[in-house]
C-alpha atoms as a PDB file:
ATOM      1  CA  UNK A   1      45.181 -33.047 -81.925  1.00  0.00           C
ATOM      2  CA  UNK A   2      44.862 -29.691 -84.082  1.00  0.00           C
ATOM      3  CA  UNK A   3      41.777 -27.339 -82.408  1.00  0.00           C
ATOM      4  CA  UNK A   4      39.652 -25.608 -85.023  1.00  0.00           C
ATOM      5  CA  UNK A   5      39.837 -22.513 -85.045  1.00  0.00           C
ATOM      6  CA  UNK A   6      37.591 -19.620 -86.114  1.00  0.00           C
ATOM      7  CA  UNK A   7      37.500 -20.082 -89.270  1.00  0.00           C
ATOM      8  CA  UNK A   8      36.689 -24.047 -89.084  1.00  0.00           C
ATOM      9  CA  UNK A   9      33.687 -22.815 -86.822  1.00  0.00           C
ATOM     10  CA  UNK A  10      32.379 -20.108 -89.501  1.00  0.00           C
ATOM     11  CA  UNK A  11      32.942 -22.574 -92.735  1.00  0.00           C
ATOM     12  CA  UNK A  12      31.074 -25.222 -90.800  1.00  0.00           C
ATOM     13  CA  UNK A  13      28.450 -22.952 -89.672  1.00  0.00           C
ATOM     14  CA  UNK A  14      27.916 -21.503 -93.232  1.00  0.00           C
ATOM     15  CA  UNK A  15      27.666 -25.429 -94.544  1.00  0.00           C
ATOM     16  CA  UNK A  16      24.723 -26.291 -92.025  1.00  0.00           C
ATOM     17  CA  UNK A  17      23.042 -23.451 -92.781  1.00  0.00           C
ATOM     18  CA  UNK A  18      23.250 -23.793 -96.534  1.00  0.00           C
ATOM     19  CA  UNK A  19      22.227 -27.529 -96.113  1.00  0.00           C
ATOM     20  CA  UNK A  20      19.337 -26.866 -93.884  1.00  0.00           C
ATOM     21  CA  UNK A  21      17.822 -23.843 -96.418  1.00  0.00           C
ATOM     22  CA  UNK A  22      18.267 -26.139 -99.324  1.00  0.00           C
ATOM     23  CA  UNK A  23      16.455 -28.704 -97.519  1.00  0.00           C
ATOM     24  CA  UNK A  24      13.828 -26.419 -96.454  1.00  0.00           C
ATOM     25  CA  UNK A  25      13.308 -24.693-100.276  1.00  0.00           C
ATOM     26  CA  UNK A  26      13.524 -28.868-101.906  1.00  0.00           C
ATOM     27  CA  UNK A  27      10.516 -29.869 -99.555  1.00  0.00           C
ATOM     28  CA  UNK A  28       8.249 -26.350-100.165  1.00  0.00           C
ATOM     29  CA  UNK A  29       9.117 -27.132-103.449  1.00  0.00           C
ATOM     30  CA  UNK A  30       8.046 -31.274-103.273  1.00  0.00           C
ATOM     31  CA  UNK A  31      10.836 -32.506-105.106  1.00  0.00           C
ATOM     32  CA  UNK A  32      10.858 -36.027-105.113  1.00  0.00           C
ATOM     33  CA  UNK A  33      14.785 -36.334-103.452  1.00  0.00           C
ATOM     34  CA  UNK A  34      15.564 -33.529-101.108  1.00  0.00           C
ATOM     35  CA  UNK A  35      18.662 -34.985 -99.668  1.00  0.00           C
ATOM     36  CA  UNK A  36      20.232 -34.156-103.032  1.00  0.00           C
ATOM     37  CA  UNK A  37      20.017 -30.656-102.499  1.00  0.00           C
ATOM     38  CA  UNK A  38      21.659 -31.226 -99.216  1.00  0.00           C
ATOM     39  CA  UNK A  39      24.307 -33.879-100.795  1.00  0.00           C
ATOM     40  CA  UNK A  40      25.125 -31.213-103.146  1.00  0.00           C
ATOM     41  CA  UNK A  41      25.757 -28.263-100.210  1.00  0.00           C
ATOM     42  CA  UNK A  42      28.104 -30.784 -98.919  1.00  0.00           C
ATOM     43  CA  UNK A  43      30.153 -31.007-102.560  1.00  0.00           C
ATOM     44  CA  UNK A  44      29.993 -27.353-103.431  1.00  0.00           C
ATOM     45  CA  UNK A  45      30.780 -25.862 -99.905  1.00  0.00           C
ATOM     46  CA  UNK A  46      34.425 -24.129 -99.486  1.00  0.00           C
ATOM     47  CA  UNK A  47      36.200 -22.257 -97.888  1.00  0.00           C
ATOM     48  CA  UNK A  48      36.784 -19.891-100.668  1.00  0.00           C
ATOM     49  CA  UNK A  49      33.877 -17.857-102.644  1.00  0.00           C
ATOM     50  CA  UNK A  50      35.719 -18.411-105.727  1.00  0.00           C
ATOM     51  CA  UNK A  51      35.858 -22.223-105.147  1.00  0.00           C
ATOM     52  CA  UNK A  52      31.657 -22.425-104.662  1.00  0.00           C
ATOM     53  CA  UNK A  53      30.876 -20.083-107.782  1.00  0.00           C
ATOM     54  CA  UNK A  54      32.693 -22.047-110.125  1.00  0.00           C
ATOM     55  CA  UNK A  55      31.887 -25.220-108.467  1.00  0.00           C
ATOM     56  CA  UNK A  56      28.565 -23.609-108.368  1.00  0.00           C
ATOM     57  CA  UNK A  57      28.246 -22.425-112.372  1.00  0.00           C
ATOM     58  CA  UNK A  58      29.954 -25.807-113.763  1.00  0.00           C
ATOM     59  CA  UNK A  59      28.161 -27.998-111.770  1.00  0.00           C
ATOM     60  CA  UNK A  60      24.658 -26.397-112.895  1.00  0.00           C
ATOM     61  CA  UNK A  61      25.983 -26.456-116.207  1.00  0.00           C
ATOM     62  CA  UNK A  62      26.559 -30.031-116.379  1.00  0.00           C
ATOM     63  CA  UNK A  63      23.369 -31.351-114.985  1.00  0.00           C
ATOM     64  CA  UNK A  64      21.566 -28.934-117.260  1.00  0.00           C
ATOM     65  CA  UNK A  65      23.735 -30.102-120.146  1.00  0.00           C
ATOM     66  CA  UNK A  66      22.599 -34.097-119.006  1.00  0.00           C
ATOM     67  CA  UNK A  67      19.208 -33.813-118.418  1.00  0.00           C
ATOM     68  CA  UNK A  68      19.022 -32.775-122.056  1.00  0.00           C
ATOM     69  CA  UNK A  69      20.873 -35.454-123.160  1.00  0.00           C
ATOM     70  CA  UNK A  70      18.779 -38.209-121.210  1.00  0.00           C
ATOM     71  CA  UNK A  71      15.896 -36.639-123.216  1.00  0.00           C
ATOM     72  CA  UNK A  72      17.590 -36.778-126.464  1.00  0.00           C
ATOM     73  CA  UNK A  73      18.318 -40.342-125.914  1.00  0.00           C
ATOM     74  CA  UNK A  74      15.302 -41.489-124.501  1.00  0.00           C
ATOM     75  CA  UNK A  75      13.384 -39.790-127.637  1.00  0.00           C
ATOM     76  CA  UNK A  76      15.422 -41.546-130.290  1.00  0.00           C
ATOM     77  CA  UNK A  77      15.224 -44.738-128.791  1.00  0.00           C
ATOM     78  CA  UNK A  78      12.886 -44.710-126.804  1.00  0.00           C
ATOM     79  CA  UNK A  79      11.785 -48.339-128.288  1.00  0.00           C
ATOM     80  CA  UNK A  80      15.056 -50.046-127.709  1.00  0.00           C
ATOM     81  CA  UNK A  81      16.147 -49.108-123.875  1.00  0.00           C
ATOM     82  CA  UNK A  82      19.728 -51.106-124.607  1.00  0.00           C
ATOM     83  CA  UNK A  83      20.826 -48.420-126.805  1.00  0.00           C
ATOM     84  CA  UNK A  84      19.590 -45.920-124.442  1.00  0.00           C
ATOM     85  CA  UNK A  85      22.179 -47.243-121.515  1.00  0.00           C
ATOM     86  CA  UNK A  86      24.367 -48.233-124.441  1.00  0.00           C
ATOM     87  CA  UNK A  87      24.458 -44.485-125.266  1.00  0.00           C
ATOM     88  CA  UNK A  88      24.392 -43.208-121.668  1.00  0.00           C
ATOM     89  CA  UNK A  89      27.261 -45.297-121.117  1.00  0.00           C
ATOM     90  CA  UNK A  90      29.334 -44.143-123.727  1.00  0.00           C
ATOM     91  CA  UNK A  91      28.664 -40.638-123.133  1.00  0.00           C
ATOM     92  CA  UNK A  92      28.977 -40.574-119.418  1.00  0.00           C
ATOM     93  CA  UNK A  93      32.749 -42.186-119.782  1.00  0.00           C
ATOM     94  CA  UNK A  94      33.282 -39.789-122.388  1.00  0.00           C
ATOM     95  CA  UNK A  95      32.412 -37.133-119.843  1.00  0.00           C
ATOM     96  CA  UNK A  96      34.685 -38.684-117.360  1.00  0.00           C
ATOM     97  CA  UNK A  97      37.574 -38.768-119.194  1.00  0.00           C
ATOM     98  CA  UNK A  98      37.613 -35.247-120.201  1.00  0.00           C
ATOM     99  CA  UNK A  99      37.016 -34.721-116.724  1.00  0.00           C
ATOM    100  CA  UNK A 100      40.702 -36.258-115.504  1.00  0.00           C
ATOM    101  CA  UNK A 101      42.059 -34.428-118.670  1.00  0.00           C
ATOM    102  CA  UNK A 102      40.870 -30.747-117.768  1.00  0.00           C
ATOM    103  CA  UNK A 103      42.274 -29.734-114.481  1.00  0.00           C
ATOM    104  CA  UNK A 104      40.906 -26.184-114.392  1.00  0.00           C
ATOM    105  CA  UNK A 105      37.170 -25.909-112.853  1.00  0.00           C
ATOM    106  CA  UNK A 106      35.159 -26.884-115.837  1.00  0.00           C
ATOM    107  CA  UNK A 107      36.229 -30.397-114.958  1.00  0.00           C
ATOM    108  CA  UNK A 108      32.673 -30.413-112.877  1.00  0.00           C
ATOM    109  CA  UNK A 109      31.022 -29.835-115.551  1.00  0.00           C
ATOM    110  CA  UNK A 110      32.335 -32.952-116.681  1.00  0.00           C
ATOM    111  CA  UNK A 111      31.864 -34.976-113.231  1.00  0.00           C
ATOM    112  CA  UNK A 112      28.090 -33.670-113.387  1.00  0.00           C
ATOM    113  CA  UNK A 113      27.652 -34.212-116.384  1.00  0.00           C
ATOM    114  CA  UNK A 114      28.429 -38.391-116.654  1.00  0.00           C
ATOM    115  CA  UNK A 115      26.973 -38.892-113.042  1.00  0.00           C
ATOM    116  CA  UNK A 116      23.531 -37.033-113.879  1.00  0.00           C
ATOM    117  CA  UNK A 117      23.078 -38.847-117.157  1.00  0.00           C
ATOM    118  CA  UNK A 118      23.569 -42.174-115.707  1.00  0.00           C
ATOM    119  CA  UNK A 119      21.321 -41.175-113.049  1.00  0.00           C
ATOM    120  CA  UNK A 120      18.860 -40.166-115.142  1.00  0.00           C
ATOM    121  CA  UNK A 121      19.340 -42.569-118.243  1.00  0.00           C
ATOM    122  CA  UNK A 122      19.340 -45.345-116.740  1.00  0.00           C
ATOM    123  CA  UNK A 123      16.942 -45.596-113.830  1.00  0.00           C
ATOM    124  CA  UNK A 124      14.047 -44.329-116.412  1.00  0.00           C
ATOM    125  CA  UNK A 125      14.968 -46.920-118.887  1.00  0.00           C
ATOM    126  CA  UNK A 126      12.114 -49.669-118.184  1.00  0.00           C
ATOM    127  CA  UNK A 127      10.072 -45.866-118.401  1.00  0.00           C
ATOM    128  CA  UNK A 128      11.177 -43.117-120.772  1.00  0.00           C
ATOM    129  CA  UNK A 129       7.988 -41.449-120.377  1.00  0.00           C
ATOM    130  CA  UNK A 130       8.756 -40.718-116.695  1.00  0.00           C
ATOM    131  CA  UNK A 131      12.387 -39.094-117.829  1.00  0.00           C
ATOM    132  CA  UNK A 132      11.383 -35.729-118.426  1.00  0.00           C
ATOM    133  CA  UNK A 133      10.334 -35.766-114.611  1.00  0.00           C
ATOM    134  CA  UNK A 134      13.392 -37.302-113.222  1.00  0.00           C
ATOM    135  CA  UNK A 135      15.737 -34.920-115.290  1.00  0.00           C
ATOM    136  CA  UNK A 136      13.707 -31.927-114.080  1.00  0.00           C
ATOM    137  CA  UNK A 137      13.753 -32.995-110.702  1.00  0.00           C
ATOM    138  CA  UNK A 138      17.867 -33.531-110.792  1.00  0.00           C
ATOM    139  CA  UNK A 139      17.946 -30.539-112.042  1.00  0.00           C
ATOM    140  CA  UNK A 140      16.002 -28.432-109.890  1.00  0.00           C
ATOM    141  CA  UNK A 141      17.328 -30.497-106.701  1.00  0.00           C
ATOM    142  CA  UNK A 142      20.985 -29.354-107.833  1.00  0.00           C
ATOM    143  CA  UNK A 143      20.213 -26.194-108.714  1.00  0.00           C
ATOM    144  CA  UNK A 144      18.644 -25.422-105.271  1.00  0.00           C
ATOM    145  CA  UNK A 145      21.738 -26.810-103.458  1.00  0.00           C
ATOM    146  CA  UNK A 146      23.910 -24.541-106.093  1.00  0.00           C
ATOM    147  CA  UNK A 147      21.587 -21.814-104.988  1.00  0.00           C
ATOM    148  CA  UNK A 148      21.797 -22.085-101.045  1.00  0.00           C
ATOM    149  CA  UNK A 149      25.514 -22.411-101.074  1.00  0.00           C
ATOM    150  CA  UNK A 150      25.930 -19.291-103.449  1.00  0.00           C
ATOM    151  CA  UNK A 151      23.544 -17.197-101.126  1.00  0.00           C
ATOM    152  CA  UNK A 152      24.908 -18.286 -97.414  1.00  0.00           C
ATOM    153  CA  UNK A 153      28.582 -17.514 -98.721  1.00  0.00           C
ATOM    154  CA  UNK A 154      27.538 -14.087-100.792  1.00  0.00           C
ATOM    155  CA  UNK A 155      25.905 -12.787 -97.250  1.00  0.00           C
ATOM    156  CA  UNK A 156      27.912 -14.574 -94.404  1.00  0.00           C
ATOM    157  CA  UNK A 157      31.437 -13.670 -94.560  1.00  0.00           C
ATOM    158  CA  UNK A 158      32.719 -14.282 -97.851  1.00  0.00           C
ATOM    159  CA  UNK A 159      36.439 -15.082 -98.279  1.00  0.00           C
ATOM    160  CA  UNK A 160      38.829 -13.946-101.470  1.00  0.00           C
ATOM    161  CA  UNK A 161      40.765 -16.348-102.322  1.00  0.00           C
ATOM    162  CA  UNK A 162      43.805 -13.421-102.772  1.00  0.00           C
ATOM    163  CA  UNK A 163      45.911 -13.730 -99.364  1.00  0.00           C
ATOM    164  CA  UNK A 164      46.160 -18.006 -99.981  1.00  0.00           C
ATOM    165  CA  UNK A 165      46.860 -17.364-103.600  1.00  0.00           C
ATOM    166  CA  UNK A 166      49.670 -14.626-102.165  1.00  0.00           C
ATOM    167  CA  UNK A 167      50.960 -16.462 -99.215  1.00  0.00           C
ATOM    168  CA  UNK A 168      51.438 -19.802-101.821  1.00  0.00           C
ATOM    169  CA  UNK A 169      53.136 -17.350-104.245  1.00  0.00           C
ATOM    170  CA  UNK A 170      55.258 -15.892-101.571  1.00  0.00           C
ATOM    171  CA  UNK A 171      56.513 -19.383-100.541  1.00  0.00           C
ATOM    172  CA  UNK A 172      56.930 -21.040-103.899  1.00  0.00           C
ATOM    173  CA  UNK A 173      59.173 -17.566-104.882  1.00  0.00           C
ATOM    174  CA  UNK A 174      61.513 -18.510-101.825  1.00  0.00           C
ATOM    175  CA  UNK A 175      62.202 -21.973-102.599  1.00  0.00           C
ATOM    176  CA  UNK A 176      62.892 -20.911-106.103  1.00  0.00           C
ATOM    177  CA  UNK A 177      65.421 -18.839-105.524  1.00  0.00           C
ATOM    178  CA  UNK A 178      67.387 -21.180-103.389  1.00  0.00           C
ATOM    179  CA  UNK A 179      67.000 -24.234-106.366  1.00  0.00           C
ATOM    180  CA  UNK A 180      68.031 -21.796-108.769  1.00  0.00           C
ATOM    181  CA  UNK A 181      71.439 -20.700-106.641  1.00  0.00           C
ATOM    182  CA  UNK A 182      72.130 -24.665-106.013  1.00  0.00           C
ATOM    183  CA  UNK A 183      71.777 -24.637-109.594  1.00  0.00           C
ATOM    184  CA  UNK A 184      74.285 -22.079-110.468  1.00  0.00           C
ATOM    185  CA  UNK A 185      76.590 -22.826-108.048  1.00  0.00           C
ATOM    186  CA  UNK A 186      76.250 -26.507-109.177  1.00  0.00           C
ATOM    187  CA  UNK A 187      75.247 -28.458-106.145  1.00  0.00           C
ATOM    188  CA  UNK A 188      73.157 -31.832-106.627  1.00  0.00           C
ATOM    189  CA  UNK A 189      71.998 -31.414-103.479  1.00  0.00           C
ATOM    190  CA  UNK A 190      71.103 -34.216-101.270  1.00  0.00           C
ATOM    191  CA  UNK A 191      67.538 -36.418-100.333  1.00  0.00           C
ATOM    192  CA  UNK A 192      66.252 -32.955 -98.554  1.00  0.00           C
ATOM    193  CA  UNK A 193      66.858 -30.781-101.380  1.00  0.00           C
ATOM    194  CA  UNK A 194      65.170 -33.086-104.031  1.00  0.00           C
ATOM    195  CA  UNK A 195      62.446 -33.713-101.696  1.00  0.00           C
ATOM    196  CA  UNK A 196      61.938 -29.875-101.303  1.00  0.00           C
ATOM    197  CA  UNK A 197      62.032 -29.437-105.407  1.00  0.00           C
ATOM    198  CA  UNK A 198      59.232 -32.078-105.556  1.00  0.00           C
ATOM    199  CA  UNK A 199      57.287 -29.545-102.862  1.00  0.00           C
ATOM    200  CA  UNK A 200      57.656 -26.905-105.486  1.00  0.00           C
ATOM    201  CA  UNK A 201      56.422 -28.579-108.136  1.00  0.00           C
ATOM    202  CA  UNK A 202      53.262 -29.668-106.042  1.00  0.00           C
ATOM    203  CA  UNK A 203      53.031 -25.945-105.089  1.00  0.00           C
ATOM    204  CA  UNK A 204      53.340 -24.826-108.548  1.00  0.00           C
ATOM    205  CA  UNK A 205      50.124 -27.608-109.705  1.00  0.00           C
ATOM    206  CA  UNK A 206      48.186 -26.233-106.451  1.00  0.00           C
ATOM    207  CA  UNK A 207      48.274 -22.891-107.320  1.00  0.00           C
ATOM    208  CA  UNK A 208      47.508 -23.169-110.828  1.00  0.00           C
ATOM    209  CA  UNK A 209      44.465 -24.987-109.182  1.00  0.00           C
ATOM    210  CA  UNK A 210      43.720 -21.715-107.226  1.00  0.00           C
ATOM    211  CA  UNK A 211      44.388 -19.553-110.722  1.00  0.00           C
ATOM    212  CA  UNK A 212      41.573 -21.061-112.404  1.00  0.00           C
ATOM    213  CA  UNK A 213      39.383 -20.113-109.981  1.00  0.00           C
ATOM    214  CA  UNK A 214      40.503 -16.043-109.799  1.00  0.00           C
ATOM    215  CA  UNK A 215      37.986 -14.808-112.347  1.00  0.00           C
ATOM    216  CA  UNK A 216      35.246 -16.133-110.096  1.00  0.00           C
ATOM    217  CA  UNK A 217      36.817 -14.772-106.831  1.00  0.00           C
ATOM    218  CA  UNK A 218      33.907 -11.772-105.995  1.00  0.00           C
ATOM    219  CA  UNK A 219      37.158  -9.569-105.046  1.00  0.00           C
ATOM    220  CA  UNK A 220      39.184 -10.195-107.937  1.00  0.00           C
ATOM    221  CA  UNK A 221      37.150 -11.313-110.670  1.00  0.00           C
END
């Protein structure tokens, strides 16, 4: 069994104490659901800085971006609640879909985006009136969450994502090398060797994963 390490110790250090401070700043503040500040600590949280700010700005976006729409909705029907869960519905798959399209980090935008509305759209149906409140306490319960996480790593050892972007690059320029000689030289290779091209392939998809995040990165970006 695999010991953590330092690192495991500082990452889970820096979640607690991101989780307990947004819990602590949703109850001062009386918002209705606390734990979702806490839920969303535990979603944002990474090892990387880059990782949490664009998890961070995307995900803030797209509750924003849904609370509005629940209002929209519930103010153009808000006499006929089946085309307000019709229209939630609709939207909120939409969402989804672009969501397993776009692999860069606007994709939680997407996520945020369908699961807010739902939650917002359709638990207020039987009440529209009450919507306004529910969106703006989604919001503000992310946004703390979005907040804490952003702080703790910003203060408490925050880690470029550089030397894993480097170290992948390093690896995946090795193992290119030697499928481009097998391919000069004309070898097929055997089960190994087309297991290790599948590797680089999955490296290649990982780190183009890691170069959407780079602008965000507080050393690089």
């Amino acid at each position: 069994m695999n010991r953590w390490g330092p690192s495991q110790w500082l990452f889970s250090f820096k979640l607690y104490l991101s989780a307990m401070l947004a819990y602590a700043l949703s109850v001062h503040l009386a918002l209705p659901q606390s734990y979702w500040a806490v839920v969303t600590c535990c979603s944002v949280m990474n090892p990387l800085s880059g990782a949490i700010r664009s998890k961070s700005l995307y995900r803030g976006l797209g509750t924003f971006c849904a609370g509005v729409a629940a209002l929209l909705l519930a103010s153009a029907f808000a006499d006929a609640p089946l085309l307000i869960i019709i229209g939630s519905g609709l939207l909120a798959v939409a969402a989804f879909g672009l969501a397993l399209l776009d692999r860069t980090p606007r994709m939680y935008a997407f996520q945020l985006f369908g699961v807010t509305l739902l939650l917002v759209a359709v638990s207020g149906v039987d009440h529209p009136e009450l919507m306004f409140d529910t969106a703006v306490a989604r919001i503000c319960e992310i946004g703390v969450g979005l907040f804490s996480c952003t702080v703790v790593d910003s203060i408490l050892a925050p880690r470029s994502l550089a030397p894993a972007m480097r170290g992948r690059l390093n690896g995946w320029l090795v193992d290119m090398e030697t499928w481009m000689d097998d391919a000069l030289l004309g070898w097929r290779g055997d089960a190994a060797s087309r297991k290790d091209r599948h590797r680089i392939i999955a490296d290649l998809t990982a780190m183009s994963a890691l170069a959407g995040q780079l602008s965000y990165d507080p050393v690089v970006g």
